[in-house]
Protein backbone atom coordinates (compact mmCIF):
# COMPACT_ATOMS: atom_id res chain seq x y z
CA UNK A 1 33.84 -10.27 93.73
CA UNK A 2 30.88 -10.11 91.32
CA UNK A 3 33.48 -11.57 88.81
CA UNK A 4 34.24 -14.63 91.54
CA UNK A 5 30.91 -15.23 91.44
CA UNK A 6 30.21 -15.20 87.88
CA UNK A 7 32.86 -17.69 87.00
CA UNK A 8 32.15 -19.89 90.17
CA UNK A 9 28.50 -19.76 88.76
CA UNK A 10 30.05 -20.97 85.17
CA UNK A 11 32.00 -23.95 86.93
CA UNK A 12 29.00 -24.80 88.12
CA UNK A 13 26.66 -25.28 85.03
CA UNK A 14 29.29 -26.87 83.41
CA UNK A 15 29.99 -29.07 85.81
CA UNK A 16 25.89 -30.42 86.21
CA UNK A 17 26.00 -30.26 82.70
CA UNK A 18 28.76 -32.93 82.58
CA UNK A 19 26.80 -34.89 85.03
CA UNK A 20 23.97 -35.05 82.90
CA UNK A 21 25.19 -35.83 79.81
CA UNK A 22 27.80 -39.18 81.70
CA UNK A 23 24.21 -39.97 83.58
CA UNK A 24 22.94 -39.64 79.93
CA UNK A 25 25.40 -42.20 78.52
CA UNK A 26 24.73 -44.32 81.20
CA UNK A 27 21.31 -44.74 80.97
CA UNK A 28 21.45 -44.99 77.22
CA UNK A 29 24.02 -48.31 77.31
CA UNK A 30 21.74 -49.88 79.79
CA UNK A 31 18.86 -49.49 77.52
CA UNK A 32 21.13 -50.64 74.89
CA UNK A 33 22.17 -54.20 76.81
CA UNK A 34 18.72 -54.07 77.74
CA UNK A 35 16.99 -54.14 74.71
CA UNK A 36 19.65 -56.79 73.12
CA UNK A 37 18.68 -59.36 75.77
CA UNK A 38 15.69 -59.01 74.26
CA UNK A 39 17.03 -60.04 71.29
CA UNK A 40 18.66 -62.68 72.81
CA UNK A 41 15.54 -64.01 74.30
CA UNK A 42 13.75 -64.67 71.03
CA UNK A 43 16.29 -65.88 69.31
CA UNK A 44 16.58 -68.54 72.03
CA UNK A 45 13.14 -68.78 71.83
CA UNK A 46 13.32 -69.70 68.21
CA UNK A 47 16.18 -72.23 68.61
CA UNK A 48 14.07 -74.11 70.76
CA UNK A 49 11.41 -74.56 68.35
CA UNK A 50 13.28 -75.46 65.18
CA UNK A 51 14.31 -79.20 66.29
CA UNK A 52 10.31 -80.25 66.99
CA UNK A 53 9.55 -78.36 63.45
CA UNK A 54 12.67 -80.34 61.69
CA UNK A 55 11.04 -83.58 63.29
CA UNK A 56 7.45 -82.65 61.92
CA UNK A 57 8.40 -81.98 58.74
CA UNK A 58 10.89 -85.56 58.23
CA UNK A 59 7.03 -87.03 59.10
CA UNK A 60 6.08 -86.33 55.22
CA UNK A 61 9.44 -85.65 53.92
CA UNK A 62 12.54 -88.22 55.60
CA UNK A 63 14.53 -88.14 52.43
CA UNK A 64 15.25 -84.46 52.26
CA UNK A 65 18.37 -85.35 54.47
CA UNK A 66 20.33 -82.46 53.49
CA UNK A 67 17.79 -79.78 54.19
CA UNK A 68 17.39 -81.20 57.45
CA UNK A 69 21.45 -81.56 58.71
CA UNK A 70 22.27 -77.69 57.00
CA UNK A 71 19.08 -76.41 59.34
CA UNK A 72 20.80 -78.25 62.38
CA UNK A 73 24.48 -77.49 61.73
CA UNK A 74 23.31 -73.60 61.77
CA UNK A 75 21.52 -73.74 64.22
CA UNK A 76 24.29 -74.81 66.58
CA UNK A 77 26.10 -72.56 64.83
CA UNK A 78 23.88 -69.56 65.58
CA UNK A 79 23.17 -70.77 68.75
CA UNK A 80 26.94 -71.55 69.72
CA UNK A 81 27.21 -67.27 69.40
CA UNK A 82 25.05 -66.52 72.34
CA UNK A 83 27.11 -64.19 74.80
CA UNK A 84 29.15 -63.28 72.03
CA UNK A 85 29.12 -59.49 70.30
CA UNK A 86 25.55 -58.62 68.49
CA UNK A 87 28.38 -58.50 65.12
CA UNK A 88 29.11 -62.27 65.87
CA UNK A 89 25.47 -63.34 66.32
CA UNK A 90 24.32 -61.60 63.42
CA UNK A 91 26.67 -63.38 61.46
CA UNK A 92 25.86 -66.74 62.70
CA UNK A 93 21.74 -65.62 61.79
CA UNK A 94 22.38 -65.23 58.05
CA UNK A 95 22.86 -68.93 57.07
CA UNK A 96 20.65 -70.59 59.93
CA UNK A 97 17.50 -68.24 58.30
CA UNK A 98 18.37 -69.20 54.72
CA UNK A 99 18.51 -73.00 55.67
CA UNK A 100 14.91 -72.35 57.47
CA UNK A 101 13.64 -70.65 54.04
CA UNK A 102 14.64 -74.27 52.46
CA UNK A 103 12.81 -76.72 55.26
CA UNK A 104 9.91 -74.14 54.23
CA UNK A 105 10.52 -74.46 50.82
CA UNK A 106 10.40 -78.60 51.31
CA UNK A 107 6.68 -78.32 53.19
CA UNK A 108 5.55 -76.02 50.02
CA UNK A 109 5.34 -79.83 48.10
CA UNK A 110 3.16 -81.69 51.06
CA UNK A 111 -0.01 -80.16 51.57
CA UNK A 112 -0.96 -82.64 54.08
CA UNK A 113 1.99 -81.81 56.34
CA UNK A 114 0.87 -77.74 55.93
CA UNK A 115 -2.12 -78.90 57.49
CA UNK A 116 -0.85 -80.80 60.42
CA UNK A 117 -2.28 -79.46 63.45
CA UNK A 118 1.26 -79.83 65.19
CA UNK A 119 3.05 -78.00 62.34
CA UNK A 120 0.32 -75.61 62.26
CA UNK A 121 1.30 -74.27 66.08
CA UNK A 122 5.13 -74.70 65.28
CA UNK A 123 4.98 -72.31 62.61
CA UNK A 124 2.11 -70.09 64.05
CA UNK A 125 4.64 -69.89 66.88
CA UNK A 126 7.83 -69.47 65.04
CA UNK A 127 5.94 -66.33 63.02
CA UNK A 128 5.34 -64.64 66.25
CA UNK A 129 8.65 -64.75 67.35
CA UNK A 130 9.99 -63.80 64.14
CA UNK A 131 7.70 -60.66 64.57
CA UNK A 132 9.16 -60.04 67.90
CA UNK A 133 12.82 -60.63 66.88
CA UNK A 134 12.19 -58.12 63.74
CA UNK A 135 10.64 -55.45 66.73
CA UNK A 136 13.59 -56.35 68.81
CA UNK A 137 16.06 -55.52 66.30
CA UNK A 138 14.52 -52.50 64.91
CA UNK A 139 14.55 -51.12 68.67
CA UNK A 140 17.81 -51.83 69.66
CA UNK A 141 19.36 -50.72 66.35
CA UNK A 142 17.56 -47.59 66.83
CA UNK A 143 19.59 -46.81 70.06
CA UNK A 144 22.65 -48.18 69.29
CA UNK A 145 22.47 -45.25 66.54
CA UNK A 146 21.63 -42.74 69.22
CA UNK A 147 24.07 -43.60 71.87
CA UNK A 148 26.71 -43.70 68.61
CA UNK A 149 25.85 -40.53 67.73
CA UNK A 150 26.67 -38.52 71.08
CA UNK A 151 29.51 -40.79 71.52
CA UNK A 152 31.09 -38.94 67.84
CA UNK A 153 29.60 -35.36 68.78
CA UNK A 154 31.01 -32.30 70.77
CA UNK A 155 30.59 -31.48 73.57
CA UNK A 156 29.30 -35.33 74.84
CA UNK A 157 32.41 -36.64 72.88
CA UNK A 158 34.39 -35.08 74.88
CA UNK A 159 32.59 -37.04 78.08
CA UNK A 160 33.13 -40.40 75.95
CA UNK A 161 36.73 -40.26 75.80
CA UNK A 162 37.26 -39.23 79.49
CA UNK A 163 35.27 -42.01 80.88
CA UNK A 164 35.86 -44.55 77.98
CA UNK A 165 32.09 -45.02 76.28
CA UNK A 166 32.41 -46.78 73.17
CA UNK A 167 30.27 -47.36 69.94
CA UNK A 168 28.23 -50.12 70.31
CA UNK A 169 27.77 -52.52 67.60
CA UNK A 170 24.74 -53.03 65.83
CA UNK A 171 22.66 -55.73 65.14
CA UNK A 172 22.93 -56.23 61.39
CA UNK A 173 22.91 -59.31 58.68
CA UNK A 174 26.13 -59.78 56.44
CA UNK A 175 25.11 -58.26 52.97
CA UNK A 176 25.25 -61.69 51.43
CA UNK A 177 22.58 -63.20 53.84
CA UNK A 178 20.20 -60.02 53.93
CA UNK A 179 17.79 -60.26 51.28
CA UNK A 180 17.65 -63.83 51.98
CA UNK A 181 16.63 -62.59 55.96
CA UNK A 182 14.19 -59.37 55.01
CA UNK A 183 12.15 -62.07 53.06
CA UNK A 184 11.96 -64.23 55.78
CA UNK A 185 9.43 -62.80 57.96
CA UNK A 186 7.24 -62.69 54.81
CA UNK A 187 6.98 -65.64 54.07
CA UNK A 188 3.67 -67.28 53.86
CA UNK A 189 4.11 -70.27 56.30
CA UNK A 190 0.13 -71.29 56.60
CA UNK A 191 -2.01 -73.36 54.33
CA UNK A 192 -3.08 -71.55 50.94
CA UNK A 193 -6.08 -72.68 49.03
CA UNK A 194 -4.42 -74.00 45.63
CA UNK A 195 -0.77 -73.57 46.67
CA UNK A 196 0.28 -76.76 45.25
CA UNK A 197 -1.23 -76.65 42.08
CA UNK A 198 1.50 -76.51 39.89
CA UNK A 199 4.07 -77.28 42.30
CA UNK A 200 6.98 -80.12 41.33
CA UNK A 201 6.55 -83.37 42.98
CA UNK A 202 8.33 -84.67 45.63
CA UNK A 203 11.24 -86.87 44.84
CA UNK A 204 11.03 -90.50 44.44
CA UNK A 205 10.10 -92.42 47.06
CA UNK A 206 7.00 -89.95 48.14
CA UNK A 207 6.69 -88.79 51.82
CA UNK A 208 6.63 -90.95 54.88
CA UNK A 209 4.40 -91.29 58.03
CA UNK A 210 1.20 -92.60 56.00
CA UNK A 211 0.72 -89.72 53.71
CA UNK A 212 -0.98 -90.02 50.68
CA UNK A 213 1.17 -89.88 47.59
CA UNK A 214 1.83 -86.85 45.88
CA UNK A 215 -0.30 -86.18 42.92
CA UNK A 216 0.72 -86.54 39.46
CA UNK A 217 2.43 -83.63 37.54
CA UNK A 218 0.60 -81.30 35.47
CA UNK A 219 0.47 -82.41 31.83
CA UNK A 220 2.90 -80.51 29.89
């Protein structure tokens, strides 16, 4: 009887302890999908705020064409990807943040259009959500790892395969794009005291909108 017991008491803590640990798994891919809306949210966010930047920036600059249709056609790229896997999104974010480091790279040679009040917001703006989408990413990569890792270990392993919990996939740039990316959120997008001394001139034909034109380059 006392031996009845004793393995009726075993069944028993083995079998709460297999509720706990699918409750576990549950609770941890919520947080998961949870925390890449999140990440969806921003980058939605930031969509929205590139066309009104583009259309700043052609104000001092309408002959940088290229830079200009690139940061578009990724952008519908990127933004094409939403509802897709965090792989397939992450993918699409590569290019469209490189082609935003080269509209950047265009306002480093107008110092008038770096202090436009309107581009000032934009890119105050477009930092902060960078910031968040950096947080974002950091936090859901840090359970994806989590969740991955009791999905591969005994005993929850064992409760992954019964009831069909997957890895999850995280949220990471192609290796080509990344160092392009981490520099991103780095970059300097507000008016510096002296930035364009020494910078190259625009190209012929100067900026638009009633700008001043550019000053003369350095003497050699």
């Amino acid at each position: 009887m006392i031996v009845l017991w004793i393995v009726l008491g075993i069944v028993v803590v083995v079998g709460l302890a297999l509720v706990v640990s699918y409750n576990r798994f549950v609770n941890q891919r919520q947080l998961i999908r949870n925390a890449f809306a999140n990440i969806d949210t921003e980058l939605r966010r930031r969509y929205d705020l590139i066309p009104n930047l583009v259309e700043t920036v052609k104000g001092y600059a309408a002959h940088e064409r290229e830079v200009f249709e690139e940061v578009a056609r990724t952008r519908s790229a990127a933004a094409a990807t939403t509802g897709q896997s965090p792989a397939a999104q992450a993918a699409a974010e590569g290019p469209f943040v490189a082609a935003l480091g080269r509209l950047f790279a265009v306002a480093e040679n107008y110092p008038q259009l770096k202090a436009n009040q309107n581009f000032l917001a934009l890119q105050s703006e477009l930092s902060n959500t960078e910031d968040r989408i950096q947080a974002s990413r950091r936090f859901y990569n840090a359970n994806v790892q989590d969740y991955n890792r009791r999905v591969n270990s005994f005993p929850s392993a064992f409760i992954a395969q019964t009831f069909n919990f997957k890895e999850e996939e995280f949220f990471e740039i192609p290796e080509a794009q990344r160092a392009v990316v981490a520099e991103a959120p780095r970059v300097d997008f507000g008016y510096r005291e002296g930035a364009a001394q020494g910078a190259p001139p625009p190209p012929a034909g100067g900026p638009t909108g009633g700008s001043a034109p550019p000053p003369p380059p350095p003497p050699a």
